[in-house]
Structure formats: C-alpha cells, structure tokens
Protein backbone atom coordinates (compact mmCIF):
# COMPACT_ATOMS: atom_id res chain seq x y z
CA UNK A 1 8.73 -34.18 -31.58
CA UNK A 2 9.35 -30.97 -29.29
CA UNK A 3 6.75 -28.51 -28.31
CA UNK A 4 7.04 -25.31 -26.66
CA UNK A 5 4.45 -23.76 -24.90
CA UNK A 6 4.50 -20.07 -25.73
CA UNK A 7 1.69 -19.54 -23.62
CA UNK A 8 0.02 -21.67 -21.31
CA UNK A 9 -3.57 -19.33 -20.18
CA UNK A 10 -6.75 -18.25 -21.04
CA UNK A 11 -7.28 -16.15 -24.23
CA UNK A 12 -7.50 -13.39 -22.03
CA UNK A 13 -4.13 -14.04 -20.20
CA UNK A 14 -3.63 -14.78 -16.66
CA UNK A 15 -3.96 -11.97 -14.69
CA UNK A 16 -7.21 -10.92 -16.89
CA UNK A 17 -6.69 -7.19 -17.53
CA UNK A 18 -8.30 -4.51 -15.06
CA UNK A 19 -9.78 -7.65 -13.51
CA UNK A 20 -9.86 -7.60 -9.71
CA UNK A 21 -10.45 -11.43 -8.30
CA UNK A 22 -8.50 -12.92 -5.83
CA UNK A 23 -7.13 -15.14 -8.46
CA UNK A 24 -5.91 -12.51 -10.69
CA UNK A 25 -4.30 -10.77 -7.83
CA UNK A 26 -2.27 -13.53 -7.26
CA UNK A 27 -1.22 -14.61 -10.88
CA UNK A 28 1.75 -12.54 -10.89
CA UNK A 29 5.65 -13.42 -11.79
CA UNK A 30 5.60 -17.05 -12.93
CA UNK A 31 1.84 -17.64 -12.05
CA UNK A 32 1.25 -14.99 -14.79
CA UNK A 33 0.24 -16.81 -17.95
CA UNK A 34 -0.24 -15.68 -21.31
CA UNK A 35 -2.87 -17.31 -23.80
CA UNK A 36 -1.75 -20.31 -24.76
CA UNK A 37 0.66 -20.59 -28.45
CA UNK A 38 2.22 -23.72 -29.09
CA UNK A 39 5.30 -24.23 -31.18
CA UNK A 40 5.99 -27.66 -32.64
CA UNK A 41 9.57 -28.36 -33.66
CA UNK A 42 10.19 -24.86 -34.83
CA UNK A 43 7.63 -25.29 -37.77
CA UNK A 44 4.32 -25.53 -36.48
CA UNK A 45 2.71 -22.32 -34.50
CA UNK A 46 -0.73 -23.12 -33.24
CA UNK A 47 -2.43 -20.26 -31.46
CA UNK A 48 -1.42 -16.86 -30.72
CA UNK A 49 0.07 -15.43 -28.03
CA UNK A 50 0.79 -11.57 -27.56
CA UNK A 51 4.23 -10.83 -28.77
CA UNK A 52 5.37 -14.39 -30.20
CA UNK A 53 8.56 -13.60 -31.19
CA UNK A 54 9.47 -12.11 -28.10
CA UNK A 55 7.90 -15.17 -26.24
CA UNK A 56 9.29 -17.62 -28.79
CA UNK A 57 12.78 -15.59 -27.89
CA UNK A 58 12.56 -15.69 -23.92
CA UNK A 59 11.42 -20.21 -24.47
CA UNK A 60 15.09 -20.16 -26.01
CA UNK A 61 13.37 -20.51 -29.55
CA UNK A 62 13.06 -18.78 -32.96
CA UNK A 63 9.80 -18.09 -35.28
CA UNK A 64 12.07 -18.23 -38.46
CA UNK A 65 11.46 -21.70 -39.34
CA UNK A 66 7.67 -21.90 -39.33
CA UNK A 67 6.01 -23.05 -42.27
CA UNK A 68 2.24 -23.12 -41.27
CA UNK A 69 0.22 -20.87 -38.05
CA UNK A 70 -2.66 -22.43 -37.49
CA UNK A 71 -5.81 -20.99 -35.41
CA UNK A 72 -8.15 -23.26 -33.22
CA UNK A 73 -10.81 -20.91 -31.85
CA UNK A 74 -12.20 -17.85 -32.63
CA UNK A 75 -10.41 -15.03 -31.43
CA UNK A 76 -11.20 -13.54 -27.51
CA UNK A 77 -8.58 -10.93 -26.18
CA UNK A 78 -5.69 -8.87 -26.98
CA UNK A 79 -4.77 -8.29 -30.22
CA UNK A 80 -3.56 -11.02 -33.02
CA UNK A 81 0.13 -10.35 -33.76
CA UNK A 82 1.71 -12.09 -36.93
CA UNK A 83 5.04 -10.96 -36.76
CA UNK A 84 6.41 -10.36 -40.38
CA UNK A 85 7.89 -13.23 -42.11
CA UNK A 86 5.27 -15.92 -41.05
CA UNK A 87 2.30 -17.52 -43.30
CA UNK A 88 -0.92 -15.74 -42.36
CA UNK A 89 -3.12 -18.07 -40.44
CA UNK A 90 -5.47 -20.39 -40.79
CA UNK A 91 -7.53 -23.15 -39.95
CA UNK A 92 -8.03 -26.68 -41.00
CA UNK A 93 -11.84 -27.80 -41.94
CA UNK A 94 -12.99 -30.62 -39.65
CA UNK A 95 -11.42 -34.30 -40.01
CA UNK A 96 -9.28 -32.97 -43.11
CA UNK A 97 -5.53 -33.46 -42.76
CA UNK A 98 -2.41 -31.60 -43.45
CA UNK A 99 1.09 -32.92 -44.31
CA UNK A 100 3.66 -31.02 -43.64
CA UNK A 101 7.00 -30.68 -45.28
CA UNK A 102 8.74 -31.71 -42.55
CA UNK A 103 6.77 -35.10 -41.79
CA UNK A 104 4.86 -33.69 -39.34
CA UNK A 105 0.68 -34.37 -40.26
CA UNK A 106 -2.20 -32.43 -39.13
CA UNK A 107 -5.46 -33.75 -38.58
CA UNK A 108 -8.63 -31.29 -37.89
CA UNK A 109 -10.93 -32.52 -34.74
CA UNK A 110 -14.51 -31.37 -34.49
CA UNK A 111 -15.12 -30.03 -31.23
CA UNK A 112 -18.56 -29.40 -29.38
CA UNK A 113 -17.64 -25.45 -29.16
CA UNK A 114 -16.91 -22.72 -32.23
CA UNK A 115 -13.10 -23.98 -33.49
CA UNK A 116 -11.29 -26.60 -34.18
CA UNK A 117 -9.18 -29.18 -32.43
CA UNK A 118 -5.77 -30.65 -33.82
CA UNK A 119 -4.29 -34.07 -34.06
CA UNK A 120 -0.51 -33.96 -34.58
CA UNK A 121 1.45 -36.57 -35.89
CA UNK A 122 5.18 -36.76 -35.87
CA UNK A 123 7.90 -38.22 -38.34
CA UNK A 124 8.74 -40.80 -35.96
CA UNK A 125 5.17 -41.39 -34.88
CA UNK A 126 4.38 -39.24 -32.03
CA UNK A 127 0.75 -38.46 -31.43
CA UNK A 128 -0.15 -35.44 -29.51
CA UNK A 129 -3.81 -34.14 -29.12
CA UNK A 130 -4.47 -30.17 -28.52
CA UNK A 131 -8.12 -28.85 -27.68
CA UNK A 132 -9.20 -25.05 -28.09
CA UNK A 133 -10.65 -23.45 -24.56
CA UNK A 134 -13.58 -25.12 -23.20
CA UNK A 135 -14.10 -27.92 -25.65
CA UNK A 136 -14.50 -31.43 -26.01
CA UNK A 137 -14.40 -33.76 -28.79
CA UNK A 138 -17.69 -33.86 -30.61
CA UNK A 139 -18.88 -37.23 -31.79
CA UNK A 140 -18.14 -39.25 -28.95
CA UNK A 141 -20.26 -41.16 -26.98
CA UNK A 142 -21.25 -40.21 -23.41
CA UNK A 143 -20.90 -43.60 -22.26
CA UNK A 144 -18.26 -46.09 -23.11
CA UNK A 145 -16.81 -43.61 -25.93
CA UNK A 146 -17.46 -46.51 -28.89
CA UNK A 147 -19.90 -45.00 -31.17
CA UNK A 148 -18.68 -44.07 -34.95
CA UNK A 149 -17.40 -41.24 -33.42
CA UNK A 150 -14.74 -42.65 -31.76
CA UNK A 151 -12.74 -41.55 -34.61
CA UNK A 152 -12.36 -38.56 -33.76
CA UNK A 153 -10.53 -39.26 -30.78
CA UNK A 154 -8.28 -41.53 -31.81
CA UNK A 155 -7.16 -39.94 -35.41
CA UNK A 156 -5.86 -42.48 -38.11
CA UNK A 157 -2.94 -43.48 -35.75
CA UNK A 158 -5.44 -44.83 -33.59
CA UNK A 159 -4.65 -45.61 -30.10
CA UNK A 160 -3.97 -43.16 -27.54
CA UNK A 161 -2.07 -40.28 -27.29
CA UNK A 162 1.42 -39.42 -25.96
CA UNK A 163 0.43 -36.17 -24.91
CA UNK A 164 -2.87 -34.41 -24.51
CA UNK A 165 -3.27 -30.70 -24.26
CA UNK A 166 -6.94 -29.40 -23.00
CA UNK A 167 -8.57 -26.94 -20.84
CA UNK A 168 -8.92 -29.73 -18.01
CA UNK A 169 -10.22 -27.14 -15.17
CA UNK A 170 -12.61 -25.80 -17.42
CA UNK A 171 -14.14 -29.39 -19.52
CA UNK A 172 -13.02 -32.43 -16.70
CA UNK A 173 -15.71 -33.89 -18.75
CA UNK A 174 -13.81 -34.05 -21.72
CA UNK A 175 -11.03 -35.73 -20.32
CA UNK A 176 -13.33 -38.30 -19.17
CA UNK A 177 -14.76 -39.22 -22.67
CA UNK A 178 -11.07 -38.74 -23.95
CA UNK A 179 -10.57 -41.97 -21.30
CA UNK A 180 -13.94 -43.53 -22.34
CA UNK A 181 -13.37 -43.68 -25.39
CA UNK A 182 -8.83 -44.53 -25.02
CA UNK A 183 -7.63 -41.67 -26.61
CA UNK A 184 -6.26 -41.17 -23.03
CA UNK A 185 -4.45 -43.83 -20.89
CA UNK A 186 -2.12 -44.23 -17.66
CA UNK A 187 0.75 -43.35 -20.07
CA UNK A 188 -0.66 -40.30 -21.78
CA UNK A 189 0.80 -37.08 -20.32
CA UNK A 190 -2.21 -34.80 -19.69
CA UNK A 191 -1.66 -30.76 -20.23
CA UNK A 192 -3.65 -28.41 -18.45
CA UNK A 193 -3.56 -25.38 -21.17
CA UNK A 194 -6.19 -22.33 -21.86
CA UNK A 195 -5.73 -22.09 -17.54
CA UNK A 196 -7.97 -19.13 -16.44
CA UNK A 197 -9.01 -17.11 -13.18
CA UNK A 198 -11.06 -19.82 -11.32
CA UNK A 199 -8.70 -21.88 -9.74
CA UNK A 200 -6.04 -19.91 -7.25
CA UNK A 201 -2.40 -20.48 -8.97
CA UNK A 202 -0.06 -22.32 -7.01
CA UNK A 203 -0.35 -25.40 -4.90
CA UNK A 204 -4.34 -25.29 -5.23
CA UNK A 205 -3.55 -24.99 -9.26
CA UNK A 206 -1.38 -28.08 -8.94
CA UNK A 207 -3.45 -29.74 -5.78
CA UNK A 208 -6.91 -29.98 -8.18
CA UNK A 209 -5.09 -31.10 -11.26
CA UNK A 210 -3.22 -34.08 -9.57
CA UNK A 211 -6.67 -34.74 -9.03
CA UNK A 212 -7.21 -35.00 -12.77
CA UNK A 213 -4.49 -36.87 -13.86
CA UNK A 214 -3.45 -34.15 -15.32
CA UNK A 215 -0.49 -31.08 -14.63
CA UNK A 216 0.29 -27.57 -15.29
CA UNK A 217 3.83 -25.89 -16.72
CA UNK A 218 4.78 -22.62 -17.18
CA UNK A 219 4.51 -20.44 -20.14
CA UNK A 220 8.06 -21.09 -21.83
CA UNK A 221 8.21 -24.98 -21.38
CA UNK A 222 9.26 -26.86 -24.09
CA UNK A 223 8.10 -30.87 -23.63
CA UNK A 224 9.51 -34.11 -25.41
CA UNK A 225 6.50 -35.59 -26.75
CA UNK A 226 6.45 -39.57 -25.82
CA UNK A 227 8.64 -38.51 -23.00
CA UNK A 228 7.95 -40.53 -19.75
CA UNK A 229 6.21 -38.99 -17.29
CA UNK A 230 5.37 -39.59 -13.60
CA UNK A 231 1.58 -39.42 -14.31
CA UNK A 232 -0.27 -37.90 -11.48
CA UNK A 233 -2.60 -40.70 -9.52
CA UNK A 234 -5.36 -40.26 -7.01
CA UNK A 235 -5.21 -42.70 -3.88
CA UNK A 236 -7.52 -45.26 -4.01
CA UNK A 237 -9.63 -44.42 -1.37
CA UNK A 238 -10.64 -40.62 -0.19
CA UNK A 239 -12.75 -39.66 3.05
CA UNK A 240 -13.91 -35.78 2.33
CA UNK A 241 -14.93 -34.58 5.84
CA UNK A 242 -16.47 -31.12 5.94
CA UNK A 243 -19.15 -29.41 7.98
CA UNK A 244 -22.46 -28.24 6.48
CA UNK A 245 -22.50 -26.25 3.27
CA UNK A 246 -18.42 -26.17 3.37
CA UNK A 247 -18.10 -27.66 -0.05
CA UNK A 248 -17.33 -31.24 0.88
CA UNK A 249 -19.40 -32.40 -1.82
CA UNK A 250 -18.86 -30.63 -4.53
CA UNK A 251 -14.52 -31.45 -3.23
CA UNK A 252 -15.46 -35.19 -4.14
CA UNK A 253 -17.24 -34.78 -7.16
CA UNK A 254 -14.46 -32.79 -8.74
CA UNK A 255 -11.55 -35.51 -7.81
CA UNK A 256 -13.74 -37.49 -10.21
CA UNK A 257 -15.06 -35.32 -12.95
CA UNK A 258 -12.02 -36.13 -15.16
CA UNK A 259 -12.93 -39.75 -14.77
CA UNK A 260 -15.83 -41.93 -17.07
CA UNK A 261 -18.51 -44.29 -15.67
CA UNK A 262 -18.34 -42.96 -11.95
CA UNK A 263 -21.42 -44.57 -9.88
CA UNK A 264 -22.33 -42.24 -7.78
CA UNK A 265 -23.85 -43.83 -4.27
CA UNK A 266 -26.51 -41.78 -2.61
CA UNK A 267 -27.24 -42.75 1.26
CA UNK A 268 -29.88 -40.30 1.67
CA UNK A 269 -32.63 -41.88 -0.27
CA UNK A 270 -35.86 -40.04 -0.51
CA UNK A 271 -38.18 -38.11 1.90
CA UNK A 272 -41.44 -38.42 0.75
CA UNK A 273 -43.18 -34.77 1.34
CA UNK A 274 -40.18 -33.29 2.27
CA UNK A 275 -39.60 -30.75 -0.65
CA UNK A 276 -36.31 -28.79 0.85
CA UNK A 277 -34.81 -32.37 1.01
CA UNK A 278 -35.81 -33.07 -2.66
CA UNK A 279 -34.41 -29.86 -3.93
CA UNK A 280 -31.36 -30.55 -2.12
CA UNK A 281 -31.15 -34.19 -4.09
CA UNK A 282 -32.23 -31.80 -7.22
CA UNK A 283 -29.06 -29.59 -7.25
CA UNK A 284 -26.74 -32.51 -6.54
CA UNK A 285 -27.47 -34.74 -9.39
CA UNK A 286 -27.67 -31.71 -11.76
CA UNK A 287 -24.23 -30.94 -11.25
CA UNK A 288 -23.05 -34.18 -12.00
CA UNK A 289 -21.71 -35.11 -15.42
CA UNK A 290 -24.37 -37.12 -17.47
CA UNK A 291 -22.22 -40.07 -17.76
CA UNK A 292 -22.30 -40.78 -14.13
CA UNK A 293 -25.11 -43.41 -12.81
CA UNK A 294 -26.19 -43.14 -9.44
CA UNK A 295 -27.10 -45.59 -7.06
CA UNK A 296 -29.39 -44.81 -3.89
CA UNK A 297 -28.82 -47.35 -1.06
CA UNK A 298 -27.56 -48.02 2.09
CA UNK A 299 -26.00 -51.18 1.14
CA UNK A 300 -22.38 -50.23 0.96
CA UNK A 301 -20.70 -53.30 1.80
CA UNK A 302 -21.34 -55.56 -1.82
CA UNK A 303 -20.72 -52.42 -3.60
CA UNK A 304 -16.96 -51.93 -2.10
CA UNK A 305 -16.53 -55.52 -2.69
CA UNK A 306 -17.53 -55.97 -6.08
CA UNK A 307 -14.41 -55.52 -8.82
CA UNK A 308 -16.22 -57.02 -11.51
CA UNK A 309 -18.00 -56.01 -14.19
CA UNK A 310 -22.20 -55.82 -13.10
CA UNK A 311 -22.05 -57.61 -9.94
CA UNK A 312 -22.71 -55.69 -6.87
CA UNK A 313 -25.06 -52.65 -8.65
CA UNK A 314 -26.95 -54.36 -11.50
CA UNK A 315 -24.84 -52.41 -14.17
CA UNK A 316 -22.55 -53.40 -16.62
CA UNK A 317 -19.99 -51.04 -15.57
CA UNK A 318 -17.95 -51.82 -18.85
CA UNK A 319 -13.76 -51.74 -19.02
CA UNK A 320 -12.25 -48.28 -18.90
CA UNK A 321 -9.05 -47.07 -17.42
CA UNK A 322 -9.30 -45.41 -13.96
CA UNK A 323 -7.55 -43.13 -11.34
CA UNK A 324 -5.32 -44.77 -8.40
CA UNK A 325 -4.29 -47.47 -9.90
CA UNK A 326 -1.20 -46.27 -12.51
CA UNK A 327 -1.38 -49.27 -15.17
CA UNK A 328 -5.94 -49.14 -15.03
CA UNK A 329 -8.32 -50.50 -12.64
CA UNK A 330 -9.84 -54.66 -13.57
CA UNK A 331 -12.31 -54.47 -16.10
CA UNK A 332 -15.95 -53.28 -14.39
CA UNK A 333 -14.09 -51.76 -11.17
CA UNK A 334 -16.04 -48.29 -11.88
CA UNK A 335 -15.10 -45.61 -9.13
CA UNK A 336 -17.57 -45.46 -6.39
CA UNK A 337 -18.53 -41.63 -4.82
CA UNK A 338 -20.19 -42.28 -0.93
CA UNK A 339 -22.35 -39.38 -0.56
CA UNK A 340 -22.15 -39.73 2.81
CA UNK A 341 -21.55 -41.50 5.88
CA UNK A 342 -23.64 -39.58 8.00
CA UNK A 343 -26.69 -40.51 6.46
CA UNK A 344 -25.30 -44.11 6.23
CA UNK A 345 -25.07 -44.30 9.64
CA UNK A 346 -28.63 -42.44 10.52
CA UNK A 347 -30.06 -45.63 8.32
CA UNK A 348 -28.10 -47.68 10.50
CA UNK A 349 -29.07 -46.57 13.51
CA UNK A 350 -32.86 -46.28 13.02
CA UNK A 351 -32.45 -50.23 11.57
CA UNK A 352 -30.81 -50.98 15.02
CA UNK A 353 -33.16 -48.86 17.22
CA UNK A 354 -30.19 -47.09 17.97
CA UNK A 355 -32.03 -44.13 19.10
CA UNK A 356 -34.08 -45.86 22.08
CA UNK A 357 -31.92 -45.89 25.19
CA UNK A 358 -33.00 -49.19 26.11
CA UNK A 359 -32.72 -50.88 22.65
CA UNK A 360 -29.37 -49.62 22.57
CA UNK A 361 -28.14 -50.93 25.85
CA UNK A 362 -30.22 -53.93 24.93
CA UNK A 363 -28.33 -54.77 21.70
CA UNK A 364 -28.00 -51.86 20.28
CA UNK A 365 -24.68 -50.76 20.54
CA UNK A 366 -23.68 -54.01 19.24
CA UNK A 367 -25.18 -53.97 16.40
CA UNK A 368 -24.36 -50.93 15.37
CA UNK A 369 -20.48 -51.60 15.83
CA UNK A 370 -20.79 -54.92 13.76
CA UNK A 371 -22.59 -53.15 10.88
CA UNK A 372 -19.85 -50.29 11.47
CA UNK A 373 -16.61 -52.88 11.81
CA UNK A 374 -18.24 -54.92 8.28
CA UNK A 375 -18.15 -50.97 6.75
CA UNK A 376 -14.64 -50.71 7.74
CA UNK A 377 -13.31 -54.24 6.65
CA UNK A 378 -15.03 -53.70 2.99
CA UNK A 379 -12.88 -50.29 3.05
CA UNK A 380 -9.81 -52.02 3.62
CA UNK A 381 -10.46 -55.38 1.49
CA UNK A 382 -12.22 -52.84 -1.49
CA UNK A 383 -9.88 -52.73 -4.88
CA UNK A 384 -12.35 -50.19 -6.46
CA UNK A 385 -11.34 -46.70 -6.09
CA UNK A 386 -13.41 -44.84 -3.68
CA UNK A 387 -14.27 -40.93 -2.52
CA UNK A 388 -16.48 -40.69 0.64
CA UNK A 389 -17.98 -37.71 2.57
CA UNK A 390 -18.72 -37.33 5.76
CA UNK A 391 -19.61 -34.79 8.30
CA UNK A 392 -17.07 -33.46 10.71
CA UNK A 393 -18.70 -33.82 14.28
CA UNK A 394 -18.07 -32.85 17.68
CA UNK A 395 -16.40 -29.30 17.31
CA UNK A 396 -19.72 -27.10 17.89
CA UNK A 397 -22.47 -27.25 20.39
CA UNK A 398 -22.70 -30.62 22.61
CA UNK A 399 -26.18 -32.20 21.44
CA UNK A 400 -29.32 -31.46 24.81
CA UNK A 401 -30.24 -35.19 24.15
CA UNK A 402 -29.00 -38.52 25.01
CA UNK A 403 -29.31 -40.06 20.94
CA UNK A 404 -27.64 -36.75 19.80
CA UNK A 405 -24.48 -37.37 21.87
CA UNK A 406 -24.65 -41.03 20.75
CA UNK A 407 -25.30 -39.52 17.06
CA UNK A 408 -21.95 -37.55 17.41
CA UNK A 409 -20.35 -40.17 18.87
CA UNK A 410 -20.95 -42.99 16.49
CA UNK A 411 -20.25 -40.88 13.54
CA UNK A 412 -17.25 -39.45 14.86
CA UNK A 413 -16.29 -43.55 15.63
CA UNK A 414 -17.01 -44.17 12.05
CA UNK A 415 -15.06 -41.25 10.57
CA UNK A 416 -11.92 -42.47 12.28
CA UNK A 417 -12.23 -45.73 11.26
CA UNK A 418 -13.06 -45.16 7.66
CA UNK A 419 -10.33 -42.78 7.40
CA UNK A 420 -7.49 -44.93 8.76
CA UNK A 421 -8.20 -47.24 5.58
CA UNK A 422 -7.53 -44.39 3.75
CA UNK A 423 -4.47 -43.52 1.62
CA UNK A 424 -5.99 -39.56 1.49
CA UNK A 425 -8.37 -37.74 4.37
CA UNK A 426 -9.70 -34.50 3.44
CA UNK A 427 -11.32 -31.86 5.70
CA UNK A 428 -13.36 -28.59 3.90
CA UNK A 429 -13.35 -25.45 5.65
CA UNK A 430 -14.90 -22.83 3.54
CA UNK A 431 -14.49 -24.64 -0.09
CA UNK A 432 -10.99 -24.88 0.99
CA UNK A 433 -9.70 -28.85 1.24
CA UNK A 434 -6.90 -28.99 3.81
CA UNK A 435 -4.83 -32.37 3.33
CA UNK A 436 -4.91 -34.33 6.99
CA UNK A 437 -3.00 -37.31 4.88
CA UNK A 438 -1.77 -38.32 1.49
C-alpha cells in the first residue's frame, strides 16, 4: 500500500495567511506546507488540500483513479476544491467500515474532537492509522489503554499499526494512549501530519519530534506502508540544565509527553506556609498529562534501580513499550522525570549539615560526596529511561557566603557527574535547548 502525502500542515497551511509569527516567517520553500490530503494507492483521497490535482501532479501522481474522497474534520481554511471527475465527499459514521473495490477497507474511528478518524486496511494486510488535527482516539483508557475501548485503536486487524499519521506536536498525549493501549510499537512508523505555526520548521521541527518517536516529510512524499524504518529513539538517560525560568522544565516534560505511564519524581516536596512555592508545584502538575503519577521524594537511588514492575515506588507500573530502548523497555521499567537535582541536593545537604562550616569540615563533605557518588553509580547501573533537570550554576554573581559557594560548588560537582552518565545533556537558554551531547 502507497500513500502520498499531498499535504502535510495545518488546515490553514503553513505559512498561515497574513499571519506574522516568527514561525510563519520562516515556513517558506520546502518548510511551506499545505493542509494535509492523503492519497492511498491512487484510489483513496482523504482530506483536502488546495489545488489537488495540481499537488497530486507535482507528488508525480494522478487524481483519475479515485473511487472514494473522504473528509475527517470539519472544514477550517481555504476553500474545498473537488476537481471535476471525483466522487463528492464524504464521511464514514463512527466504527462503520468501507470496502473498497480495490481491497482496500475503511474503518471509521471516533475521536475525542468534531470528525472522524480512519483505519485503513490494505489487500495484502497493511494497517495504517490517520487522525484529523488535534485529536485522539476516544474510548481509550487513560491508563494502561485496556478498557472496551481498546477497540478502537486497534481496528478488527488488531495489533498495531504499520504506520500512524497524527498531529503529534499538537496531541503527544494521543500518541501516548496509542502506545498504552499497542496500537503503536517500536516498529510503527509515526507521521507528524496537520503540522502548524508553533514549532519553528527545520532542525527544531525535526529536533522535538525525534523526541516523540515520531518524524516529519514534506508535502509531496509518497511512503511504502510496512516499509522499515529507522524509528527515532530518545537516549536513555537526559540531564536538562537550564537557569531559572529558561524552560528547562517544561524541555523535559515534552521529551516525554508522547510516552504512557511516566512517574514523574518531584525533589522539592512541600513548604508548609509558603504559598508562592505551592503555586509553583500548582502550575507544574497541571501541565502534566493525567496519565502521569508523580512521586515526591528525595530517595532517588531505589527508584533508578528498580526495572520491575511495583518495586521501588509502590505502583504497579504495568508493561508498555517505551522510548530509548528500540525493541521496548522490561515490563514495569516506567520512565522516570527528576525534577531536579538542585533541590535533591539542598535535601542532601541540610541531612548532612552541609551548611555549618564546622559540620562540613567535620564530616560533612564526606557525606555529601558518598550520597552524591551512590546518585551517580544508580545513573550509570539504571536500565529505566530517565530525564533530569538541573540548574546551571556558577556563570552569574559569586555567592557573599561561605554555604553559597559550597551550594554552587556541589551542584555544579553533581551536574558533571550526572551528565557524564548521560547518552544526551541539554542546556535551555531562553526556551531554546542547545545539544552539549547526543
């Protein structure tokens, strides 16, 4: 089965018209994108894009052969064109199925946005899964993905998919219940589509959807469904340095958005009476995906050394397949998401009485380093997949006191360390993440 992308962008197009973003001013020559059209073996034309023929024309195809046009979302942008000669389109009602001529079957998806998803099946058994802009399956569940829904994800083929084609910038989260519930594996090739003005086009385009699983084309590509390909994997273990308010955070939440049953490890803890501090733990865990569990505790060590289902965080942390590891990660090993090191290492030090200069001559220092050196050896023994933040120390104002220079110090110790056990290292300069390695 061989589809052609027509159009790869938002319904809009990429640049939006008369829009004036950064973004848009840069999606010009093959960063332009029109809205995305796909054209399945010459017979099938899902979507519109502006001027199909002509775009069907410049892909090296022809519009004379298809049968059925088929519309997944209600309409938002230029004009419909249905050049003469083709059916008038349509839609299929929700988990109804179509049968095509030419062996190729249709299957409707409900989706938890206005339109309609479509399972395609072809003669020799190809699966492919396409998603409107900005949806998500409907009827899954938000955890492991096996409620009575699960149908809907995995169509009467069952399995996963060959190829899945979503609005992964937009809906990460529906990628990860597309994994929850395996409608998505290591072998599924994963489509961005419906790509819009947030994201800059180019290497950032390709940078944050590597970080997905997932990959862009341009408008005009035509892709062998069940083809192998190289499937995009994170490293297995991330430090995300940054300074204050750079964007660090939100930088490692996003390399695991498209990713189910993330625990989410909060050093921090609470600050009783301290109510900037709780709004601050406020915004964080409302921008998290629901699915997500969080952990708060200091206690980092059993946590990078636990690959097992339940041991190490009191959860049953289930079987799903996971990023960095190409063929899945062992059954329980749920990605872990350090939020951060600094405030690790401020527990630390008020546990070792790091802060009194004669408790840290005293003993101090040296328990600090063997609390720091366990850290480190978890890091490089851990076979869970990891993203930590940390600060990035030492480049502004030297600290008036004594413990403030050993603060710095220790923390930019630690950072070194944790980072040479690293396959990636991250640093965020104004919501901009520079690769240092990987």
């Amino acid at each position: 089965m061989e589809l052609t992308l027509l159009g790869t962008g938002a319904p809009r197009g990429l640049p939006r018209p008369g829009c004036p973003c950064a973004v848009c001013a840069r999606a010009v020559g093959g960063e332009a994108r029109a809205a995305t059209a796909l054209l399945v073996d010459g017979a099938l034309l899902i979507d519109l894009t502006p001027g199909p023929a002509f775009a069907a024309a410049r892909a090296g195809q022809s519009l004379t052969a298809v049968r059925q046009v088929l519309l997944s979302h209600p309409h938002d942008g230029p004009a419909l064109e249905v050049p003469a000669g083709l059916p008038q389109p349509g839609r299929v009602a929700d988990g109804r199925e179509l049968a095509l001529l030419d062996g190729h079957r249709v299957r409707a998806v409900a989706v938890d946005v206005p339109g309609t998803g479509y399972e395609i099946g072809g003669p020799d058994g190809e699966r492919l899964l396409y998603l409107p802009p900005g949806a998500a399956p409907a009827g899954l569940g938000e955890g492991n993905g096996t409620t009575a829904g699960r149908g809907d994800a995995h169509g009467a083929g069952g399995g996963p998919y060959d190829l899945v084609l979503l609005d992964v910038l937009a809906r990460p989260d529906a990628l990860a219940r597309l994994r929850a519930g395996g409608a998505v594996d290591a072998a599924t090739d994963v489509v961005a589509v419906h790509i819009d003005h947030e994201v800059p086009p180019g290497p950032e385009l390709h940078r944050r959807l590597a970080a997905a699983g997932a990959r862009a084309v341009p408008d005009g590509s035509s892709l062998v469904v069940g083809e192998y390909h190289a499937v995009p994997d994170l490293p297995r273990r991330t430090l995300v340095l940054g300074g204050a308010r750079s964007g660090k955070s939100a930088e490692a939440e996003r390399r695991l958005a498209a990713f189910p049953d993330v625990l989410y490890v909060a050093t921090g803890g609470t600050r009783e009476g301290d109510t900037e501090w709780a709004q601050r733990v406020t915004l964080h865990r409302e921008r998290r995906p629901g699915s997500w569990r969080t952990a708060e505790t200091c206690d980092l060590v059993p946590l990078l050394l636990d690959d097992g289902a339940g041991a190490g965080d009191g959860t049953d942390l289930g079987a799903v397949p996971g990023p960095g590891t190409g063929t899945g990660r062992k059954p329980g090993a749920a990605p872990l998401l350090i939020d951060c090191l600094a405030l690790w290492l401020t527990h630390a030090m008020d546990e070792v009485g790091a802060w009194d200069d004669a408790t840290w001559e005293a003993g101090g220092r040296q328990a600090l380093r063997e609390r720091t050196d366990a850290l480190v050896a978890a890091v490089r023994a851990t076979r869970r997949t990891v993203v930590a933040v940390s600060n990035e120390v030492g480049s502004g104002v030297v600290p008036a006191t004594a413990s403030g220079r050993r603060f710095r110090d220790e923390l930019g110790r630690l950072n070194a360390a944790f980072g040479a056990e690293c396959e990636q290292l991250l640093l965020v300069v104004a919501g901009q993440a520079l690769a240092l390695r990987g």
